[in-house]
Protein backbone atom coordinates (compact mmCIF):
# COMPACT_ATOMS: atom_id res chain seq x y z
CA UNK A 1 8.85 -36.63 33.64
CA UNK A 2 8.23 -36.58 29.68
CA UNK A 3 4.81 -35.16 30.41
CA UNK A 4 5.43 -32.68 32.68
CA UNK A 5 8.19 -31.38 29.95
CA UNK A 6 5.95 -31.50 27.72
CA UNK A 7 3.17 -29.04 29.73
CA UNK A 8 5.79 -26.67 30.78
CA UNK A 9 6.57 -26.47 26.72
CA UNK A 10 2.88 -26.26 25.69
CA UNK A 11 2.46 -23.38 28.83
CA UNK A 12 5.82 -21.41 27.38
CA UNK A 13 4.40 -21.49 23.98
CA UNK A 14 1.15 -19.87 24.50
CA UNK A 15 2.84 -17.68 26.50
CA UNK A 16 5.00 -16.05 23.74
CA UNK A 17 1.76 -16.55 21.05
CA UNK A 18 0.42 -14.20 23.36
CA UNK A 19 3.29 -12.11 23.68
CA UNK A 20 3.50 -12.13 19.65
CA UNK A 21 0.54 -9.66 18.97
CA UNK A 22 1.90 -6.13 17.33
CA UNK A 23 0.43 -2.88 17.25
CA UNK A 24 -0.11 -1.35 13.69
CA UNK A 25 -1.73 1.94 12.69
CA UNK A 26 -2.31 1.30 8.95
CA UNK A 27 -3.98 3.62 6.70
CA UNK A 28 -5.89 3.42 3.23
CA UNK A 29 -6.32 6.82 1.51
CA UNK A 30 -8.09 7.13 -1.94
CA UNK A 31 -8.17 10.86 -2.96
CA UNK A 32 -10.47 10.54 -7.04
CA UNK A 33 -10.84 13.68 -8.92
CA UNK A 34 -12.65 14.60 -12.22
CA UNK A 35 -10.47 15.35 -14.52
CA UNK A 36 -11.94 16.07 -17.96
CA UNK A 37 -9.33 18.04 -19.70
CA UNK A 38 -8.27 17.47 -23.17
CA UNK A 39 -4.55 17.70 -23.80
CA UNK A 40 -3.61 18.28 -27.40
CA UNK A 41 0.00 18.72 -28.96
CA UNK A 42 2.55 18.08 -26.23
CA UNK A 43 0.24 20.34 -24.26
CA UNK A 44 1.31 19.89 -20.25
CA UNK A 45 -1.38 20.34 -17.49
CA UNK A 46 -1.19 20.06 -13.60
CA UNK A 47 -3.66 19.17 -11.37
CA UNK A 48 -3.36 18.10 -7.58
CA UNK A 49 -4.20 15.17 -5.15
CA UNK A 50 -4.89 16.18 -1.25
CA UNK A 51 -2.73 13.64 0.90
CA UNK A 52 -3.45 12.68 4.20
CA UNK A 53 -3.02 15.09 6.83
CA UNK A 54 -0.92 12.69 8.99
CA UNK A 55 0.96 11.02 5.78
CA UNK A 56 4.80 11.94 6.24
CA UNK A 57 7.65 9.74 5.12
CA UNK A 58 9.89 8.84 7.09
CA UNK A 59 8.76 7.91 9.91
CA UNK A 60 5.87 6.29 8.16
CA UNK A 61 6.07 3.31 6.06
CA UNK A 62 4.66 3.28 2.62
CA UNK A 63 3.08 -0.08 2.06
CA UNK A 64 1.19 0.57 -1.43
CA UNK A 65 1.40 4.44 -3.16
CA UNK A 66 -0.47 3.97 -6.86
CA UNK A 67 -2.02 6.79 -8.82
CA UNK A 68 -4.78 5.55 -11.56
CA UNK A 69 -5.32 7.41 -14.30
CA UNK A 70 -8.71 6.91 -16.87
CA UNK A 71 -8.22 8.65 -20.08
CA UNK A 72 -9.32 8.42 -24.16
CA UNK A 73 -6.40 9.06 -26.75
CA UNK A 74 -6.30 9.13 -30.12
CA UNK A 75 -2.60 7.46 -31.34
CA UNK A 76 -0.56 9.80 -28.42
CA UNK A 77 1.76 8.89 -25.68
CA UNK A 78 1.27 10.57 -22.18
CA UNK A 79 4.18 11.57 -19.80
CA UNK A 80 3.46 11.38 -16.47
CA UNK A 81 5.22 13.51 -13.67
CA UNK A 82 5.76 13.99 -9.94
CA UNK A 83 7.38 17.08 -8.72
CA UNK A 84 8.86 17.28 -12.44
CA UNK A 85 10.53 13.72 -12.15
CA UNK A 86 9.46 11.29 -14.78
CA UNK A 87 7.24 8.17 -13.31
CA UNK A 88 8.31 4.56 -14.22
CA UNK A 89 6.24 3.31 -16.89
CA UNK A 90 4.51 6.19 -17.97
CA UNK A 91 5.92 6.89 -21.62
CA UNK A 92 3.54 5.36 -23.56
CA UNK A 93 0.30 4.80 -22.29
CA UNK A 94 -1.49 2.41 -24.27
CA UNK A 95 -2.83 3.42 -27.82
CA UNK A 96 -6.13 3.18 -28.23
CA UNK A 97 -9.84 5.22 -29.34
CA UNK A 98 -11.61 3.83 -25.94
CA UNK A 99 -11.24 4.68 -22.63
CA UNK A 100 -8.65 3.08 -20.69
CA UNK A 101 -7.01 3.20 -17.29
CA UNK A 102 -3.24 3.31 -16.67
CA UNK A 103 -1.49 2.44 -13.46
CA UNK A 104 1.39 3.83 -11.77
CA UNK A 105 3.62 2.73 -9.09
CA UNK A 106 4.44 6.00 -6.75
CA UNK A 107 6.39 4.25 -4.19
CA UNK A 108 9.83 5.24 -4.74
CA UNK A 109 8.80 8.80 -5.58
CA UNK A 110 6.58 9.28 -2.37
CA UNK A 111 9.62 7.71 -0.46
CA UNK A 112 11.07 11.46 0.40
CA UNK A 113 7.81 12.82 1.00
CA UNK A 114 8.60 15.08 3.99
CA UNK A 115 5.64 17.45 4.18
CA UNK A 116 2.51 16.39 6.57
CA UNK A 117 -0.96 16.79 4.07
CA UNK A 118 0.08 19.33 1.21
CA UNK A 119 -0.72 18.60 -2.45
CA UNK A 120 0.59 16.24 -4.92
CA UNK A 121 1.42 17.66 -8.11
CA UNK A 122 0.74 15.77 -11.32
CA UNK A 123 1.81 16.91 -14.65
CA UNK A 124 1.07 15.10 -17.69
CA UNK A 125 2.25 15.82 -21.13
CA UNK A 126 0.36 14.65 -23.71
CA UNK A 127 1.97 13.99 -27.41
CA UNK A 128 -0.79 14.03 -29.93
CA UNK A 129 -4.36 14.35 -27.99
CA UNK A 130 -5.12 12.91 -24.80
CA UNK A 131 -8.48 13.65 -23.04
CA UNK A 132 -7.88 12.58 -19.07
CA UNK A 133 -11.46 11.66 -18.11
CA UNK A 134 -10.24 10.97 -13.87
CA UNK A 135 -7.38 10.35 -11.75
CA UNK A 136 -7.40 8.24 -8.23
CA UNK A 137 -4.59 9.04 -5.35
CA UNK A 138 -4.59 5.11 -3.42
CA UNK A 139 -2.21 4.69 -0.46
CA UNK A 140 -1.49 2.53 2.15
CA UNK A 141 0.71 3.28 4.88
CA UNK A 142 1.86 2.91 8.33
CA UNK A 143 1.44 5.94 10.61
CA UNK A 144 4.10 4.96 12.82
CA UNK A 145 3.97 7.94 15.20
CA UNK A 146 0.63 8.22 15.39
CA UNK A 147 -1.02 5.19 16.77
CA UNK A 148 -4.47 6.47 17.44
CA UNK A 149 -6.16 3.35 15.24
CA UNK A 150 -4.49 0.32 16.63
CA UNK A 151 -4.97 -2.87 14.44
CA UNK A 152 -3.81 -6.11 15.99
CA UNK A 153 -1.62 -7.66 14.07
CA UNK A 154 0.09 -10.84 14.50
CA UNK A 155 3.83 -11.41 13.77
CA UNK A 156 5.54 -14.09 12.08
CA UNK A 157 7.33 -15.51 15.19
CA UNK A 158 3.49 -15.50 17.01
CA UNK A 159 2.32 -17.89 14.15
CA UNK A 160 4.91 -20.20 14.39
CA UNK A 161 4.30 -20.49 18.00
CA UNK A 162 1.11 -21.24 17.68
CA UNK A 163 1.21 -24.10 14.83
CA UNK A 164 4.06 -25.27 17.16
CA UNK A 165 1.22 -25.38 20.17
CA UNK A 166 -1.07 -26.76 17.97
CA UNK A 167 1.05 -29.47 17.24
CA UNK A 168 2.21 -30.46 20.79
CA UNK A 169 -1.42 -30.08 21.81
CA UNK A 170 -2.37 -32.70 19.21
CA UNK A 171 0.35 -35.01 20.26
CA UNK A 172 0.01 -34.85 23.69
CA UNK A 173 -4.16 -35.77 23.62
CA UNK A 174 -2.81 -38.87 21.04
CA UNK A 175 -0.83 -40.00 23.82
CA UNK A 176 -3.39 -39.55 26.27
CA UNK A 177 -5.93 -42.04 23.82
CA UNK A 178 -3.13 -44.57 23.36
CA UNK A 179 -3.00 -45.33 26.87
């Protein structure tokens, strides 16, 4: 009795690690562009990343949205905008006479995005002089309408299952050598 209970467990858990297996369409997107414009005075200049042509928010999920900047400064602080709103974190790039890199977070600002491809529009303002040498667009989404590249993907539930299978599996051949 035991060991047939113990079968018709092990069956019912591979059964639902099977079942367990999602469907994902996820995206990475880089979009780098030369920059090489020198910003001096609290001068303001706009330039524009291309964004995916099937990137639209919602339905899709935004899993990573960062924009790099590389730039050289002499003692200034950049300003970095989206659409004209102010990015976290981007008063006050870091002072310095080398070249340097400065990362933003776009996540919460790309969370509205409702237009399918279009532009980005970046604006920095830079307070002293600023030379911005290149800028990278780097996102990572889920294109939940359109499922064209299907990546399996297993869920949490499907894992547990299985270390669960594992483990009867392992316990039931233990048994088998005891006897």
């Amino acid at each position: 009795m035991r060991k047939k209970l113990l079968i018709g467990l092990m069956s019912l858990m591979m059964v639902g690690l099977c079942a367990g297996i999602g469907q994902a369409a996820l995206f990475d997107f880089n979009n780098f562009k030369e920059l090489n414009k020198t910003l001096a005075g609290g001068g303001t200049w706009s330039y524009f990343h291309d964004m995916p042509s099937n990137f639209s928010v919602p339905p899709d999920i935004i899993m990573a949205a960062e924009l790099t900047i590389s730039y050289q400064k002499a003692l200034a602080i950049g300003y970095l905008s989206i659409y004209g709103e102010t990015v976290p974190g981007s008063p006050g790039f870091a002072v310095t006479w080398n070249a340097k890199t400065a990362d933003f977070d776009l996540s919460s600002i790309l969370d509205s995005w409702s237009e399918e491809g279009g532009q980005l529009e970046v604006d920095v303002t830079g307070l002293g002089f600023i030379t911005l040498l290149t800028s990278n667009l780097h996102l990572v989404y889920d294109d939940v309408e359109n499922n064209n590249n299907h990546t399996a993907v297993p869920e949490p539930a499907a894992l547990s299952l299985r270390g669960t299978g594992l483990l009867g599996l392992a316990l039931a051949s233990r048994s088998k050598i005891r006897k």
